[in-house]
C-alpha atoms as a PDB file:
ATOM      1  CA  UNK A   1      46.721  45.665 113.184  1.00  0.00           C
ATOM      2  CA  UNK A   2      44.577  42.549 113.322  1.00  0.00           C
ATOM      3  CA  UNK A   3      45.832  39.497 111.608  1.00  0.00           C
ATOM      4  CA  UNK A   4      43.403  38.368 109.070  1.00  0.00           C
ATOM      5  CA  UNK A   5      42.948  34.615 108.662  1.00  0.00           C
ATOM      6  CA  UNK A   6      43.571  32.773 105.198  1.00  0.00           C
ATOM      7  CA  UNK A   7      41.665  30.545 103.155  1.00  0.00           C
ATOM      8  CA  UNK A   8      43.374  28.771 100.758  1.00  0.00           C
ATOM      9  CA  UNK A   9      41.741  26.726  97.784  1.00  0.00           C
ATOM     10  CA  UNK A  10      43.675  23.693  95.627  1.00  0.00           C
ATOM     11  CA  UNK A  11      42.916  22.014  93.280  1.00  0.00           C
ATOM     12  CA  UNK A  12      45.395  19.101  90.902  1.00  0.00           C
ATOM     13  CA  UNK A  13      45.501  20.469  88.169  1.00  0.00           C
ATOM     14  CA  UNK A  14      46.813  24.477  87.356  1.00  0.00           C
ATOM     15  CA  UNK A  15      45.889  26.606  89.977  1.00  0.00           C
ATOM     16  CA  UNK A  16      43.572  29.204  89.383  1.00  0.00           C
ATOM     17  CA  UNK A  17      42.089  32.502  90.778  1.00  0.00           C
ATOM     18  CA  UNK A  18      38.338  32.889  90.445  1.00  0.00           C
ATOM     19  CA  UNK A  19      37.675  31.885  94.164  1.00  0.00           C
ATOM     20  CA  UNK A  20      35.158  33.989  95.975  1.00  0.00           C
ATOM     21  CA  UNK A  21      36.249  36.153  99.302  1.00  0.00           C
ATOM     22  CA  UNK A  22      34.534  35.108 102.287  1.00  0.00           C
ATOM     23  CA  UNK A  23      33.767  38.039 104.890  1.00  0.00           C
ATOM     24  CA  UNK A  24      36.321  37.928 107.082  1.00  0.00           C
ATOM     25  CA  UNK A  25      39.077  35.823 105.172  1.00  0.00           C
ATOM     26  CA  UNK A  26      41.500  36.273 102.683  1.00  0.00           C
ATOM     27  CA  UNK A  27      41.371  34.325  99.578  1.00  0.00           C
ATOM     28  CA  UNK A  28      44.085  32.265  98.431  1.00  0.00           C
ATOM     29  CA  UNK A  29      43.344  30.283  95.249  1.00  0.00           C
ATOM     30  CA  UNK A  30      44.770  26.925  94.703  1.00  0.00           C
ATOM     31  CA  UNK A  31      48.348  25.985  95.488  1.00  0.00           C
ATOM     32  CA  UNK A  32      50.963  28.509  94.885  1.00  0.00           C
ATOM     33  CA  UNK A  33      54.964  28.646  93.968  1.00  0.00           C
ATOM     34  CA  UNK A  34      58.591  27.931  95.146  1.00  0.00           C
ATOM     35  CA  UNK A  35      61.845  29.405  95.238  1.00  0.00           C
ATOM     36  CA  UNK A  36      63.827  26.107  94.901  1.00  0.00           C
ATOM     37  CA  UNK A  37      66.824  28.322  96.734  1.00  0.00           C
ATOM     38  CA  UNK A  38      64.562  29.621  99.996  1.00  0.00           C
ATOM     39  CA  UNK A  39      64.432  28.082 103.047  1.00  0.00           C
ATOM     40  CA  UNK A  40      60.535  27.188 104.202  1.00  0.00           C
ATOM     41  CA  UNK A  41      61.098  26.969 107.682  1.00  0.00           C
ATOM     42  CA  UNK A  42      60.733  23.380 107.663  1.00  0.00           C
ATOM     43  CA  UNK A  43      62.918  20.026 107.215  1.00  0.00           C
ATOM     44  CA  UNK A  44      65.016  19.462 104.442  1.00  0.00           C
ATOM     45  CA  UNK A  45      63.440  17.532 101.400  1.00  0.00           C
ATOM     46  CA  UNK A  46      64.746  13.851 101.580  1.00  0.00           C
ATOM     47  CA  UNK A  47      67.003  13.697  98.987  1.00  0.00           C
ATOM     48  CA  UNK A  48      70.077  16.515  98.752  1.00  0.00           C
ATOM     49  CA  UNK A  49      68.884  19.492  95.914  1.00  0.00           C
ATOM     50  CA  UNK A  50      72.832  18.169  94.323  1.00  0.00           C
ATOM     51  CA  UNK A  51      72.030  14.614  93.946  1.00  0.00           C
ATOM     52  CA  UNK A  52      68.122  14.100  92.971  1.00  0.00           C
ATOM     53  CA  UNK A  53      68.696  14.923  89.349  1.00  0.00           C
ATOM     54  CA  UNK A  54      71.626  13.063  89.037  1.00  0.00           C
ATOM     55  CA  UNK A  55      72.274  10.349  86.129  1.00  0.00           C
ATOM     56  CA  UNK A  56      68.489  11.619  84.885  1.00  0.00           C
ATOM     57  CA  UNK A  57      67.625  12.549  81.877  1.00  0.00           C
ATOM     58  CA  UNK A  58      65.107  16.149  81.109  1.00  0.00           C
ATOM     59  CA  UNK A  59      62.422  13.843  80.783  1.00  0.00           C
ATOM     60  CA  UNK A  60      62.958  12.198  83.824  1.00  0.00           C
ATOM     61  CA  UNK A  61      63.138  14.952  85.676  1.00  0.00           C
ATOM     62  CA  UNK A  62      60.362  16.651  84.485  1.00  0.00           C
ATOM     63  CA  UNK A  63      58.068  13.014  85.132  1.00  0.00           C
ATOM     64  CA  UNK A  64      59.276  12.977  89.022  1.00  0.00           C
ATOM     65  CA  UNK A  65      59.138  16.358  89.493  1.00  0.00           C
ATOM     66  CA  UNK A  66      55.239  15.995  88.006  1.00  0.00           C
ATOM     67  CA  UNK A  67      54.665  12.988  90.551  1.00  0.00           C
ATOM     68  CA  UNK A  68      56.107  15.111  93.146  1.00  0.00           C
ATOM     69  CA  UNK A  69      53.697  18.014  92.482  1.00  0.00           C
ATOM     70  CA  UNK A  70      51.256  15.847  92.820  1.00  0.00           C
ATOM     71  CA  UNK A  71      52.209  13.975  96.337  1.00  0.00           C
ATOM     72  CA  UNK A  72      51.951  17.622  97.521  1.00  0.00           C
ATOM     73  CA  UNK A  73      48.619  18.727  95.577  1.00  0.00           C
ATOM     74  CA  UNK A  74      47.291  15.835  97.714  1.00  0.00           C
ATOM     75  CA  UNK A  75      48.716  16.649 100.720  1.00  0.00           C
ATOM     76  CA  UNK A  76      47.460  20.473 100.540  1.00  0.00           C
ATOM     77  CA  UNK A  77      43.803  19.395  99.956  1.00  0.00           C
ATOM     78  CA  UNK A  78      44.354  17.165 103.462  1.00  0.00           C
ATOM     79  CA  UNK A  79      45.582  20.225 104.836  1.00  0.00           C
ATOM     80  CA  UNK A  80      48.566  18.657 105.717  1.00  0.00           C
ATOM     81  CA  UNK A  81      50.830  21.504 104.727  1.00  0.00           C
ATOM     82  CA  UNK A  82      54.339  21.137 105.776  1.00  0.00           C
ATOM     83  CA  UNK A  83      54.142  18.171 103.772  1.00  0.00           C
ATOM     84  CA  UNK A  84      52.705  19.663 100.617  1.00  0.00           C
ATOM     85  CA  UNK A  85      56.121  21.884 100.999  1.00  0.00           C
ATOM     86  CA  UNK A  86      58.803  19.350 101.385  1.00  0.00           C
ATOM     87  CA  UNK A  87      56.538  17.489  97.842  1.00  0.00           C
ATOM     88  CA  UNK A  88      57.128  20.784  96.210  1.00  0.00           C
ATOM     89  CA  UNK A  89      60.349  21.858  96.987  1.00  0.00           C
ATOM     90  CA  UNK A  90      61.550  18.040  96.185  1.00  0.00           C
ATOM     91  CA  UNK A  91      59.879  18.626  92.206  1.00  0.00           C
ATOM     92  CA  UNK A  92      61.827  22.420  92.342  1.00  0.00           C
ATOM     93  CA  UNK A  93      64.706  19.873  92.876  1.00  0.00           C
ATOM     94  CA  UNK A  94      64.170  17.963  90.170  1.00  0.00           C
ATOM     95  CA  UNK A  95      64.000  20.661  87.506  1.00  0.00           C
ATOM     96  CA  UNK A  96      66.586  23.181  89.517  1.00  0.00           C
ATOM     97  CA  UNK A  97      69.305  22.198  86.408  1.00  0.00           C
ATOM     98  CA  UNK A  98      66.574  22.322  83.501  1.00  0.00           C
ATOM     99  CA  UNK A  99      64.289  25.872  84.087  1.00  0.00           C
ATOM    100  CA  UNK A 100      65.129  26.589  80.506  1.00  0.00           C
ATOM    101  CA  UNK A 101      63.905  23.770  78.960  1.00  0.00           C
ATOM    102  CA  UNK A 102      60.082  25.063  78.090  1.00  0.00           C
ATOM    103  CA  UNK A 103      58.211  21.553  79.425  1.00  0.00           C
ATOM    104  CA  UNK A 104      60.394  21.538  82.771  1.00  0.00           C
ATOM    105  CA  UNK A 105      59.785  25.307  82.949  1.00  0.00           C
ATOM    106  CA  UNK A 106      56.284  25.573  82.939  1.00  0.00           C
ATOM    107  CA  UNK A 107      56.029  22.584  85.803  1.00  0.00           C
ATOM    108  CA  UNK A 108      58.439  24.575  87.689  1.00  0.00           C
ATOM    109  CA  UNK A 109      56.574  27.668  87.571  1.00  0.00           C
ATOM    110  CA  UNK A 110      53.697  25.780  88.698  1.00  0.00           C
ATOM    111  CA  UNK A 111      55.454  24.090  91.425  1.00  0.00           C
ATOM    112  CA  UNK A 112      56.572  27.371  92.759  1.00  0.00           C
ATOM    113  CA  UNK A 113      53.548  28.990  92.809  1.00  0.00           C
ATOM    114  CA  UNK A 114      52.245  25.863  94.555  1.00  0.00           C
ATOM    115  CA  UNK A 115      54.948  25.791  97.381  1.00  0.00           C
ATOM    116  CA  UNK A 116      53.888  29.422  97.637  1.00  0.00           C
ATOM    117  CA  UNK A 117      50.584  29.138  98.932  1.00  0.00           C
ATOM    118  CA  UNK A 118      51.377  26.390 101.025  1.00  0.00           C
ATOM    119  CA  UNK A 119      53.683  28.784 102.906  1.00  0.00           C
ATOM    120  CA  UNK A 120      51.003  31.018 103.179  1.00  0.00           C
ATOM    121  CA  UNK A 121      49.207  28.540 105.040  1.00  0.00           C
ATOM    122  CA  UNK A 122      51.650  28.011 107.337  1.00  0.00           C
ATOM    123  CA  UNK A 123      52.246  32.037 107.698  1.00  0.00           C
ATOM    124  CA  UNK A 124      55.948  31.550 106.689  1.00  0.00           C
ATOM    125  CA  UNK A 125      55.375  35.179 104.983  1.00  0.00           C
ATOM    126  CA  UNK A 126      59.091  35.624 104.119  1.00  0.00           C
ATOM    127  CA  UNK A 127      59.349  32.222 102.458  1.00  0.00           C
ATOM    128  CA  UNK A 128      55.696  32.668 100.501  1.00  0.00           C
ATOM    129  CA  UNK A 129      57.393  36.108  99.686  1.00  0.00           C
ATOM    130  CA  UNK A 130      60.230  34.448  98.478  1.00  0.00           C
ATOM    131  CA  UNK A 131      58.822  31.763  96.752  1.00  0.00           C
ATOM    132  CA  UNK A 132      56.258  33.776  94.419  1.00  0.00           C
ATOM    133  CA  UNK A 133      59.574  35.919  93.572  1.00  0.00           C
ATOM    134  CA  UNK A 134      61.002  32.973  92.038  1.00  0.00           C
ATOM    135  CA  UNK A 135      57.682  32.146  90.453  1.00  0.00           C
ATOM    136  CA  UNK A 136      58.147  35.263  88.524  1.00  0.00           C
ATOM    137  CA  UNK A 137      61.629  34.987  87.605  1.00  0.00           C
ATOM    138  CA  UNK A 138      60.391  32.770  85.772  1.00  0.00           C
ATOM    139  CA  UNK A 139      57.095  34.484  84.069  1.00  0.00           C
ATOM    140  CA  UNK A 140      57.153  37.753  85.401  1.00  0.00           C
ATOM    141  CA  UNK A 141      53.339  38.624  84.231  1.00  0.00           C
ATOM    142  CA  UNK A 142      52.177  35.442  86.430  1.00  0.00           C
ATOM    143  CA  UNK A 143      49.236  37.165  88.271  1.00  0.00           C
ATOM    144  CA  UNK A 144      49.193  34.684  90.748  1.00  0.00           C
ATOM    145  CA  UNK A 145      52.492  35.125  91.998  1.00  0.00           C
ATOM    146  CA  UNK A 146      52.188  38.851  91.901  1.00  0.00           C
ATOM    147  CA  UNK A 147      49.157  37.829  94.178  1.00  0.00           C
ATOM    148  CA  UNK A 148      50.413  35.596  96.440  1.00  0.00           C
ATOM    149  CA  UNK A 149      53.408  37.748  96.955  1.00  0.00           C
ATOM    150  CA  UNK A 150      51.397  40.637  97.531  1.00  0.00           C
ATOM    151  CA  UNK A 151      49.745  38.972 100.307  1.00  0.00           C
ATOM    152  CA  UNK A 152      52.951  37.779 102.163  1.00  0.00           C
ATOM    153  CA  UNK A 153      54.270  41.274 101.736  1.00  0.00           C
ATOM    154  CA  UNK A 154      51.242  42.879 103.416  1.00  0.00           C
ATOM    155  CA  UNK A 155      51.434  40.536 106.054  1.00  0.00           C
ATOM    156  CA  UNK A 156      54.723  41.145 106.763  1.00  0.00           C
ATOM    157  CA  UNK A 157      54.081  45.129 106.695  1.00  0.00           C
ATOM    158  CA  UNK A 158      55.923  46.074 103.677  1.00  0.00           C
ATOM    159  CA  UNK A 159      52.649  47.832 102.546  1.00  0.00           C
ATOM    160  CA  UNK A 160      54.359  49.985  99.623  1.00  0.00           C
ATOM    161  CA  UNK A 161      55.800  46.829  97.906  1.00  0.00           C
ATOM    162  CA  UNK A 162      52.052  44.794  98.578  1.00  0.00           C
ATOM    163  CA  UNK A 163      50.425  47.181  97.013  1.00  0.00           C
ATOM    164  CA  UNK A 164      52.573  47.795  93.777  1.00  0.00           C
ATOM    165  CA  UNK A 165      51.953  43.483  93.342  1.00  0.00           C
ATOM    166  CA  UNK A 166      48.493  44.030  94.157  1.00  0.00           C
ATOM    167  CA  UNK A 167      48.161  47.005  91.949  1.00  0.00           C
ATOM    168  CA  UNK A 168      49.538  45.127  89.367  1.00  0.00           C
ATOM    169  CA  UNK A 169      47.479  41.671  89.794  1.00  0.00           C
ATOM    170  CA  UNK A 170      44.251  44.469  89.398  1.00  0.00           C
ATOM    171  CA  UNK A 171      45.710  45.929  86.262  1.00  0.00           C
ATOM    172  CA  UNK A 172      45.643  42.464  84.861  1.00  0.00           C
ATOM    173  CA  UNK A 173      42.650  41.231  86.040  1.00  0.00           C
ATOM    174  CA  UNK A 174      40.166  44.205  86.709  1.00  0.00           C
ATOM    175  CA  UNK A 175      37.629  41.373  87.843  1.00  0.00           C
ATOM    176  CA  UNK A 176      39.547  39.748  90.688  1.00  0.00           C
ATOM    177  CA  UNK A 177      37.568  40.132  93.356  1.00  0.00           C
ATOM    178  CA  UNK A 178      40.606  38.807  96.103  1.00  0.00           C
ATOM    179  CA  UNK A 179      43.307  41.058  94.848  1.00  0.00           C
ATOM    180  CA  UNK A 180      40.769  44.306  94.989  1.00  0.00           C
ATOM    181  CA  UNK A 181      39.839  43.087  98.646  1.00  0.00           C
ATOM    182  CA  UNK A 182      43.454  42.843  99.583  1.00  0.00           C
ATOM    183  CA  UNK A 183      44.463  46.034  97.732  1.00  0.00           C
ATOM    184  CA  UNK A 184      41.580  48.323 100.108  1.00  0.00           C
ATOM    185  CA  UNK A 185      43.220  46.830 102.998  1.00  0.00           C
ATOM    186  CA  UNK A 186      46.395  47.513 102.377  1.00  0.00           C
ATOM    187  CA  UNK A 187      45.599  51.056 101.064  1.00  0.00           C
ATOM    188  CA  UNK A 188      43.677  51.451 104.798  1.00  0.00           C
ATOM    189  CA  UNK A 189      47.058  50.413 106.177  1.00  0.00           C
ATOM    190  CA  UNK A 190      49.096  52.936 104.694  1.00  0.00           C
ATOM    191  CA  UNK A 191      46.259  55.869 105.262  1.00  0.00           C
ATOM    192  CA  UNK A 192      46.367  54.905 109.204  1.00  0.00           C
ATOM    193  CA  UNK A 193      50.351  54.727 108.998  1.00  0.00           C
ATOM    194  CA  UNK A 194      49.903  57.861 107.170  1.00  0.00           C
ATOM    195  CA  UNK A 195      47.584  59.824 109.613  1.00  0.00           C
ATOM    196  CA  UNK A 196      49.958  58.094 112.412  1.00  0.00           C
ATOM    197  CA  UNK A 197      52.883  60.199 111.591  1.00  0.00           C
ATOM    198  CA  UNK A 198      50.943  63.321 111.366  1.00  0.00           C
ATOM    199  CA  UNK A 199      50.119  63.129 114.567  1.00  0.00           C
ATOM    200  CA  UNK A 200      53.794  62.109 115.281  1.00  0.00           C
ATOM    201  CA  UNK A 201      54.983  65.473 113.920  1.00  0.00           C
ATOM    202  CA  UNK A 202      51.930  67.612 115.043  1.00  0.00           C
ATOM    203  CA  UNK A 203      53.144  66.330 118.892  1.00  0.00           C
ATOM    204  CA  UNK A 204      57.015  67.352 117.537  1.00  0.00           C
ATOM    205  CA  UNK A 205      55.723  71.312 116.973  1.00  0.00           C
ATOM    206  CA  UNK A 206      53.959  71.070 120.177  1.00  0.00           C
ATOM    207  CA  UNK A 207      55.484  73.845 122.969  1.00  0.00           C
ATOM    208  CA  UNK A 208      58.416  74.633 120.445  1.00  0.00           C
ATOM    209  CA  UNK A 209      58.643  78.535 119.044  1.00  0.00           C
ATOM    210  CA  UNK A 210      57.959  79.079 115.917  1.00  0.00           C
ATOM    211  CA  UNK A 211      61.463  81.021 115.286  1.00  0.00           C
ATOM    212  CA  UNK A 212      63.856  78.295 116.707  1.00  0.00           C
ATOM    213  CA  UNK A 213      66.265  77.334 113.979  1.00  0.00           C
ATOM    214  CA  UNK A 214      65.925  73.309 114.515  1.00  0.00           C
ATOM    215  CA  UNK A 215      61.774  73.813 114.231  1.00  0.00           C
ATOM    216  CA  UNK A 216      62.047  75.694 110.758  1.00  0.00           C
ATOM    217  CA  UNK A 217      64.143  73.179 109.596  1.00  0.00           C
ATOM    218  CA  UNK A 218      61.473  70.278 110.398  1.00  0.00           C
ATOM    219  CA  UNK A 219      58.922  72.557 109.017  1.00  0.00           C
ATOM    220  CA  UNK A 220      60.514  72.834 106.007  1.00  0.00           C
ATOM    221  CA  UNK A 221      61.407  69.050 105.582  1.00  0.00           C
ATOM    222  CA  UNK A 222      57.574  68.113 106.961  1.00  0.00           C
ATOM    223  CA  UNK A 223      56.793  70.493 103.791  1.00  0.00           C
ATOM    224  CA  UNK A 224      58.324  69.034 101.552  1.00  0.00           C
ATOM    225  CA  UNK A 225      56.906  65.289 102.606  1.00  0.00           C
ATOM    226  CA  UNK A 226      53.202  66.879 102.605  1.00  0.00           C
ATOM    227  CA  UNK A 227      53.967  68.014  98.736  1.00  0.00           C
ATOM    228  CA  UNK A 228      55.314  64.453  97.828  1.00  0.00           C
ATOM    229  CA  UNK A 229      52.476  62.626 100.022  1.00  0.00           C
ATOM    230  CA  UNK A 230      49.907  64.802  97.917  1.00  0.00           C
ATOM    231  CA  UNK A 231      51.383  64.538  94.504  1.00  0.00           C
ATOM    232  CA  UNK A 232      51.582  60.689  95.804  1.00  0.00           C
ATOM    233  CA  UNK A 233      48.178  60.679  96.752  1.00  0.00           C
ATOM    234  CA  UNK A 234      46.746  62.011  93.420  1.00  0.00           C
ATOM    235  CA  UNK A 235      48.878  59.091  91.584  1.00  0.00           C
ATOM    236  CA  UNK A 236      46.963  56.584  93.108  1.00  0.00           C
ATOM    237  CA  UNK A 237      43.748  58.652  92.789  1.00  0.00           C
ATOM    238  CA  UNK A 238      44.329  58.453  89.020  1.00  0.00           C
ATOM    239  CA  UNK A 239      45.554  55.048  89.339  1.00  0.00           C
ATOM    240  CA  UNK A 240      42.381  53.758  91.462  1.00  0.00           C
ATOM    241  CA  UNK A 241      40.019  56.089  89.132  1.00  0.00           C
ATOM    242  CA  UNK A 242      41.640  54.189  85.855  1.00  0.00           C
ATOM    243  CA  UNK A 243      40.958  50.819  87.993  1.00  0.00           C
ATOM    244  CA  UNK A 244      37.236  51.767  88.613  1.00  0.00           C
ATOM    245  CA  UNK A 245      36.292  53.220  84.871  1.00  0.00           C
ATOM    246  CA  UNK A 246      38.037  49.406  83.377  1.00  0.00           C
ATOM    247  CA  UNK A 247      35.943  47.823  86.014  1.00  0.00           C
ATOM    248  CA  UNK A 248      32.997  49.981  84.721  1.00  0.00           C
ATOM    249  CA  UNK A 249      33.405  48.719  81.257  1.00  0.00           C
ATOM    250  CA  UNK A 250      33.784  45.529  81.964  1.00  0.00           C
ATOM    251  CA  UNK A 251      30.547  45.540  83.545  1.00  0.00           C
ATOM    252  CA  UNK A 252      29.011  47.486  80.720  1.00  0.00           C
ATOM    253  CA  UNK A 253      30.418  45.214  77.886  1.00  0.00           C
ATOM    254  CA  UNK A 254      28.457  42.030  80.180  1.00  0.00           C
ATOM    255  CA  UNK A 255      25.681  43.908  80.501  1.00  0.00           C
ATOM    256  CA  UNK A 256      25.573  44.912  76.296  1.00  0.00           C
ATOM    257  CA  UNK A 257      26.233  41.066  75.538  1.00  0.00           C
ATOM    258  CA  UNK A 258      23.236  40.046  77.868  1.00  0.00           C
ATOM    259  CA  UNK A 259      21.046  42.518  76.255  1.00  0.00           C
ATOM    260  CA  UNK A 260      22.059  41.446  73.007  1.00  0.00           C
ATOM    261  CA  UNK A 261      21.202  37.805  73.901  1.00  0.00           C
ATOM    262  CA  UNK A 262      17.722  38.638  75.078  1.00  0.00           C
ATOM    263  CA  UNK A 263      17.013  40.522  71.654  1.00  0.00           C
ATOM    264  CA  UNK A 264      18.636  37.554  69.799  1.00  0.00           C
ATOM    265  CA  UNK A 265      15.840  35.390  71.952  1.00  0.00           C
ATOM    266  CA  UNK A 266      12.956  37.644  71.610  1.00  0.00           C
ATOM    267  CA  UNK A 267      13.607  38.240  67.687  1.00  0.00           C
ATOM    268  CA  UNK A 268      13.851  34.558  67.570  1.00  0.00           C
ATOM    269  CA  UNK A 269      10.516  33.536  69.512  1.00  0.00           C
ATOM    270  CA  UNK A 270       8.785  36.326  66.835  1.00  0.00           C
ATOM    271  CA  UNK A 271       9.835  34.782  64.472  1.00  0.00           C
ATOM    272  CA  UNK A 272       8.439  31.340  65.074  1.00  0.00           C
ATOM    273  CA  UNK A 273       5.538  32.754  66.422  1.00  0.00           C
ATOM    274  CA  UNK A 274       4.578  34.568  62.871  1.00  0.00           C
ATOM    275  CA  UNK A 275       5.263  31.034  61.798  1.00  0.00           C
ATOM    276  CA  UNK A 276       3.067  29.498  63.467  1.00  0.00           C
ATOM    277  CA  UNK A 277       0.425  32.312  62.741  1.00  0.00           C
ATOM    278  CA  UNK A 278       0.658  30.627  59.084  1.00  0.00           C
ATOM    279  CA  UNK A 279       3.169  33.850  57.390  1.00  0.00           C
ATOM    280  CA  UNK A 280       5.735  32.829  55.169  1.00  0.00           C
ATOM    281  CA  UNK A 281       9.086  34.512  54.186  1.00  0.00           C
ATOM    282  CA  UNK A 282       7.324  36.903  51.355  1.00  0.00           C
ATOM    283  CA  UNK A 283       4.861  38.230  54.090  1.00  0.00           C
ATOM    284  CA  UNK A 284       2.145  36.463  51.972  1.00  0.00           C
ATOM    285  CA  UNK A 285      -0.827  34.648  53.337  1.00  0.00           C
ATOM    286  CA  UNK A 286      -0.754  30.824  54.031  1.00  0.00           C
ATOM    287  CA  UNK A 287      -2.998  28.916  52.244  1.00  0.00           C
ATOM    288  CA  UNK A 288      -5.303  27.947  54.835  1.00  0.00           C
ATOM    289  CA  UNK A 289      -5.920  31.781  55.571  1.00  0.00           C
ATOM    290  CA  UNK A 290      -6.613  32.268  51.546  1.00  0.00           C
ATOM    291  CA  UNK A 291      -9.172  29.077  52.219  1.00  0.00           C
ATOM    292  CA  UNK A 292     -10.985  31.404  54.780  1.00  0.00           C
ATOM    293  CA  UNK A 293     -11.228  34.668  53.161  1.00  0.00           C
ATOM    294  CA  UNK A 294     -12.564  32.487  49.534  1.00  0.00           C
ATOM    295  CA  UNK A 295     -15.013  30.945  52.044  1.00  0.00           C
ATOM    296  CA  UNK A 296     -16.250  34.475  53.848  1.00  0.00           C
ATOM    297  CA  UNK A 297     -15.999  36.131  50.250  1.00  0.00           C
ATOM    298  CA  UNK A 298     -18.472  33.278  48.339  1.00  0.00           C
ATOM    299  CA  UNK A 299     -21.219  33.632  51.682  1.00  0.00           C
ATOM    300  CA  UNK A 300     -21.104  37.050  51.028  1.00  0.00           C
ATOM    301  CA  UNK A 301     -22.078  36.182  47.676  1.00  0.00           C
ATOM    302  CA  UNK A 302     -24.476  33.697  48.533  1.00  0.00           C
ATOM    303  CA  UNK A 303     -26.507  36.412  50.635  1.00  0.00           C
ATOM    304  CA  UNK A 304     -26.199  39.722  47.949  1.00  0.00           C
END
């Protein structure tokens, strides 16, 4: 299978995931997340996970962990990515002892999800895969670590587990135009694998009678997979049908709202063109138009 290249976007502040897919690429909004107890591949953070919180109070963990996040914001925009890793596991460090306390939590979860798509950069899939797990630990609706872990699982070929995140990151966001693109693919992934073991067991039957003992046995077992692959293939029919008719209604709902914003303007420009025409709110003549008809009605006069 081809390996698809990655484009990742960051920005400082939370990251978000309304980028655009380029043909070609995957998508990776901003920074993703960290597992403060997985291993990235790389060098140890500076200072020992055991000591860097030491003699600190919350607060000051939470304001170094902060600066730490962003050291490695600013690192990940230079594309200088192993760096950006060793930044955000040293903040994970920082707030390892406090994840319960809500204001160190929600950095952590950010970190995490950082560190996460930094490892994606570096196609450390395991530790991405890892990381995004621990961003969800932590908020287990977090669509971008159900993305980002989706990814990292597809590269890695566990295509059943990618697509139940990416399934997921569509159910929550019907509009996200990355997670749909890296749901096909993985769904064309499995159909290939799929067809692939067909033909595995069509070669198996190949030259054998059709009365040996061992071949009705397969027969029976290949059976039973076709039933479960079909009742497993109408699930995510229904499941991809459900996706398209809340994509359809999404659209619909944008396309009611813009109609209903073009009637607000045309009702509005009516209305200040009758103005203008010299009506008032009763629907009565304007002066100046009772001025002209007294003016026709008395030369009338004049000529009778």
């Amino acid at each position: 299978v081809a390996t698809r290249s990655l484009v990742v976007v960051v920005d400082s502040g939370d990251p978000s995931m309304t980028d655009t897919t380029a043909p070609g690429h995957d998508v990776l909004p901003d920074p993703g997340s960290v597992d403060s107890d997985s291993s990235s591949g790389l060098d140890e953070a500076p200072v020992a996970a055991a000591d860097v919180s030491d003699g600190l109070s919350v607060d000051e963990c939470v304001l170094k962990a902060v600066e730490a996040k962003e050291r490695g914001n600013g690192s990940f925009k230079g594309g200088e990515n192993a760096e950006a890793c060793q930044a955000y596991q040293l903040a994970a460090q920082y707030l390892r002892r406090h994840s319960e306390v809500p204001a160190a939590k929600e950095v952590l979860l950010s970190v995490q999800t950082n560190l996460a798509a930094a490892q994606l950069r570096l196609e450390l899939w395991e530790d991405a895969a890892a990381a995004a797990t621990a961003a969800l630990a932590l908020d287990p609706a977090s669509v971008k670590a159900l993305f980002r872990r989706g990814v990292a699982r597809a590269r890695m070929g566990e295509l059943s587990d990618a697509k139940a995140d990416l399934t997921a990151v569509c159910k929550a966001d019907a509009r996200n135009r990355d997670a749909r693109s890296e749901l096909a693919a993985v769904q064309e992934r499995l159909a290939a694998a799929k067809e692939a073991e067909k033909e595995k067991l069509s070669r198996l039957f190949a030259g054998k009678s059709l009365y040996a003992p061992e071949e009705r046995e397969v027969r029976r077992k290949a059976a039973e997979q076709a039933k479960r692959d079909r009742e497993r293939v109408a699930r995510e029919a229904a499941e991809e049908e459900a996706l398209r008719a809340d994509w359809r209604r999404e659209c619909e709902r944008l396309r009611e709202e813009a109609r209903s914003e073009r009637r607000g303007r045309r009702e509005a420009a009516a209305a200040a063109a009758e103005r203008r025409a010299g009506v008032d709110g009763d629907g009565a003549p304007a002066a100046g138009v009772m001025q002209v008809e007294g003016g026709a009605a008395a030369e009338g006069a004049a000529e009778g």
